[in-house]
C-alpha atoms as a PDB file:
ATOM      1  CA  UNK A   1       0.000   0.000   0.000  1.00  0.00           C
ATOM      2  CA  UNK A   2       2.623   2.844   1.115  1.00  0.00           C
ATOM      3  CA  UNK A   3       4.397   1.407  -2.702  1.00  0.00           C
ATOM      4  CA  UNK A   4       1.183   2.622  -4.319  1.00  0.00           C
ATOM      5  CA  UNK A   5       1.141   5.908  -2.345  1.00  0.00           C
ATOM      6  CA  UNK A   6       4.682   6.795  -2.878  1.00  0.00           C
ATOM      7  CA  UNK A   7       4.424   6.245  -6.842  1.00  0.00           C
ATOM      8  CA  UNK A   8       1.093   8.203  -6.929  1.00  0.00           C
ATOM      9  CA  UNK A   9       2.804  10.855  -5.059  1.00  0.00           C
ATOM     10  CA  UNK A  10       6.099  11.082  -7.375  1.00  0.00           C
ATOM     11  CA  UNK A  11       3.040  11.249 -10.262  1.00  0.00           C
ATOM     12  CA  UNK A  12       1.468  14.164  -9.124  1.00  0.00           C
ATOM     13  CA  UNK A  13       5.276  15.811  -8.210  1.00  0.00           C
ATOM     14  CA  UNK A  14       6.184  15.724 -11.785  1.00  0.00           C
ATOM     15  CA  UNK A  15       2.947  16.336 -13.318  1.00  0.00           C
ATOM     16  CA  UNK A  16       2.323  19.816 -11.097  1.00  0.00           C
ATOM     17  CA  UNK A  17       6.585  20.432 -11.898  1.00  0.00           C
ATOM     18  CA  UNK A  18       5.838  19.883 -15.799  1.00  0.00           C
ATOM     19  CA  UNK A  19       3.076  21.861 -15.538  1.00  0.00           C
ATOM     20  CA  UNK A  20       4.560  24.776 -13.657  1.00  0.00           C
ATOM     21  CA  UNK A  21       7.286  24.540 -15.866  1.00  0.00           C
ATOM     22  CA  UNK A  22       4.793  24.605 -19.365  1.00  0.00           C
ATOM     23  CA  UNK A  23       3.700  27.673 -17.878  1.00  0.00           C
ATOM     24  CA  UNK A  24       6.959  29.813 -17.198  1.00  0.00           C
ATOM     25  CA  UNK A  25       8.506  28.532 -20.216  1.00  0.00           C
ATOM     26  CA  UNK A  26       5.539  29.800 -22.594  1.00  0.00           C
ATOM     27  CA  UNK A  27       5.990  33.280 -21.092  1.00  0.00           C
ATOM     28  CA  UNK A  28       9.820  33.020 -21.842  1.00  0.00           C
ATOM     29  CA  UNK A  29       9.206  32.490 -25.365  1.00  0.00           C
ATOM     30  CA  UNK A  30       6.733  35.565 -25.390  1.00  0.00           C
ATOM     31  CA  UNK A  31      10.121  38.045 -24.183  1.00  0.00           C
ATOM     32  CA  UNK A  32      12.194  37.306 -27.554  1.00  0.00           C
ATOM     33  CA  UNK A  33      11.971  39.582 -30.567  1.00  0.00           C
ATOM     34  CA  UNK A  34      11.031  37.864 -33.757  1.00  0.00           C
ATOM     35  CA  UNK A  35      14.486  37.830 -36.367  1.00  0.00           C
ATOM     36  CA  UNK A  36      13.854  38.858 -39.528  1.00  0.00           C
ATOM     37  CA  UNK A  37      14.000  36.011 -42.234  1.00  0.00           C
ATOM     38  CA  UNK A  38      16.284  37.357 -45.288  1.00  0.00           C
ATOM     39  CA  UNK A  39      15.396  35.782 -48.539  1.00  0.00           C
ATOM     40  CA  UNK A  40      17.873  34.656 -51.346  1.00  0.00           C
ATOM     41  CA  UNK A  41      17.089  34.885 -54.767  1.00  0.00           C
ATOM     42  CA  UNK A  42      17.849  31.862 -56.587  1.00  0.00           C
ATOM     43  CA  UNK A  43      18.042  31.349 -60.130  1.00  0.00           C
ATOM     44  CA  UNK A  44      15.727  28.132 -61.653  1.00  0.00           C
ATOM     45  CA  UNK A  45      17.081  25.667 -63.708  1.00  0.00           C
ATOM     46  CA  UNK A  46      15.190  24.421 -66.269  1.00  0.00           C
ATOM     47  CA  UNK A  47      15.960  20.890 -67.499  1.00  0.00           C
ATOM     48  CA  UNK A  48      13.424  20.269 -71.064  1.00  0.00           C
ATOM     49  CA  UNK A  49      14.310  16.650 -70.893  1.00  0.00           C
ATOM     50  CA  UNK A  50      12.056  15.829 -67.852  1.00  0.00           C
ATOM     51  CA  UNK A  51       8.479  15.145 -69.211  1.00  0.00           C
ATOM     52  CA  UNK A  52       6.533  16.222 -66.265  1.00  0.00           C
ATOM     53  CA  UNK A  53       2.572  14.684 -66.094  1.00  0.00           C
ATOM     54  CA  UNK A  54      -0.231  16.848 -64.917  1.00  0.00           C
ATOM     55  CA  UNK A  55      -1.966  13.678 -64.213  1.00  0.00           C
ATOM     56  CA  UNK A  56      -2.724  12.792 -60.320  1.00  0.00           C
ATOM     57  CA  UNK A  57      -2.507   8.929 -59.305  1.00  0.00           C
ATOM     58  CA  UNK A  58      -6.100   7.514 -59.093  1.00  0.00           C
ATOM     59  CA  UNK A  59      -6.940   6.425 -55.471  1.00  0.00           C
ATOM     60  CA  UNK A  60      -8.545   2.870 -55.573  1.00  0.00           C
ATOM     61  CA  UNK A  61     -11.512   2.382 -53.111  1.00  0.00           C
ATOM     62  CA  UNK A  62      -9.780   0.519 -51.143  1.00  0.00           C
ATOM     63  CA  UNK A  63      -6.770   2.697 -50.252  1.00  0.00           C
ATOM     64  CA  UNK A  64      -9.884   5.725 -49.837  1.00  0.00           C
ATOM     65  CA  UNK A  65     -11.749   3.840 -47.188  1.00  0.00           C
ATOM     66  CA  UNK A  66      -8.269   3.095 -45.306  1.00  0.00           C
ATOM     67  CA  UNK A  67      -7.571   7.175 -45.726  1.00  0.00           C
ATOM     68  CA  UNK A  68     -10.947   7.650 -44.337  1.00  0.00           C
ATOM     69  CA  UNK A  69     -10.934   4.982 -41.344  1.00  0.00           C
ATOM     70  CA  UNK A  70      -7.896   6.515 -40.516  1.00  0.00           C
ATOM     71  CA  UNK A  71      -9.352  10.296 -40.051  1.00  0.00           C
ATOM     72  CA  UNK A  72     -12.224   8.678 -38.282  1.00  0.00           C
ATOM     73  CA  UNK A  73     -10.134   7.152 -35.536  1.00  0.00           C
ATOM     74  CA  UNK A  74      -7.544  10.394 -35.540  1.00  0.00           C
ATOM     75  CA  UNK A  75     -10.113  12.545 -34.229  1.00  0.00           C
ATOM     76  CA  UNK A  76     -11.477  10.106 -31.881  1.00  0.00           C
ATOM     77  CA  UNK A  77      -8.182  10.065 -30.665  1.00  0.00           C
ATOM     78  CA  UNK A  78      -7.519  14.067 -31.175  1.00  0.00           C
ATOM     79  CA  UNK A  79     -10.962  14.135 -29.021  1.00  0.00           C
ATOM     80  CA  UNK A  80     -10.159  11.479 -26.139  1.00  0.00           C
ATOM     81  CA  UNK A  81      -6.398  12.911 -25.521  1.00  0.00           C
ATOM     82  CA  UNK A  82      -8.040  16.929 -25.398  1.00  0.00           C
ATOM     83  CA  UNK A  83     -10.647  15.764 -23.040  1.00  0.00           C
ATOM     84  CA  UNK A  84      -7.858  13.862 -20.635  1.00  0.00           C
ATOM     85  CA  UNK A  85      -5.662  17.190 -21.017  1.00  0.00           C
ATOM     86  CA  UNK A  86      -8.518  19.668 -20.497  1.00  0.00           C
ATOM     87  CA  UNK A  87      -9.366  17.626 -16.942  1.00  0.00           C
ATOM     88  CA  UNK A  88      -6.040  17.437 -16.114  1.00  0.00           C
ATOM     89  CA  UNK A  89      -5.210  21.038 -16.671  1.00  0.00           C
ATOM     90  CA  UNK A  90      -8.284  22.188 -14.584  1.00  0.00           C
ATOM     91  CA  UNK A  91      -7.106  20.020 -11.705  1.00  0.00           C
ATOM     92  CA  UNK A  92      -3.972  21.649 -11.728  1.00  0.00           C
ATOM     93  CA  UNK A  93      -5.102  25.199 -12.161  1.00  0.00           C
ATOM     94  CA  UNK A  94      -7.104  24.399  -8.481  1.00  0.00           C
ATOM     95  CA  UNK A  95      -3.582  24.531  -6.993  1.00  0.00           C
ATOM     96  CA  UNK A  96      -1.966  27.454  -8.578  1.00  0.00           C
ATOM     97  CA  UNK A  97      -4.951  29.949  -9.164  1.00  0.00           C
END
């Protein structure tokens, strides 16, 4: 029993430490000015013996209902691992607000 107490403990130590640290290190990132991105002009080469298509690859059916299984479950996912964070967030902001 004290085995399960002390790892909960050390749990809640490093989650309220990350999240204490998340918070000061967003505000440190706020402080630095933005550089200025200098562009370089570049001249394009042109090679005529390439014989570029304009035609896209045809998606079979079965590679489109992979592509869309595969959104379905991302935002079930996306939605699942938001929910966890937005509960876990809130019980942290109880100790620091």
């Amino acid at each position: 029993m004290s085995r399960f107490i002390t790892i909960l403990l050390l749990l809640i130590v490093f989650f309220f430490g990350g999240m204490s640290y998340g918070s000061f290190e967003k505000d440190r990132l706020k402080e630095q000015p933005a550089k200025e991105e200098q562009s370089i002009e570049q001249e394009s080469i042109v090679d005529t013996t390439a014989v570029i298509s304009d035609t896209t690859p045809e998606l079979e059916e079965n590679d489109y209902i992979v592509h869309r299984t595969a959104s379905f479950f991302e935002k079930i996912v996306t939605a699942v691992y938001e929910g966890i964070i937005t509960i876990l967030y809130k019980i942290a902001n109880l100790f620091f607000d």
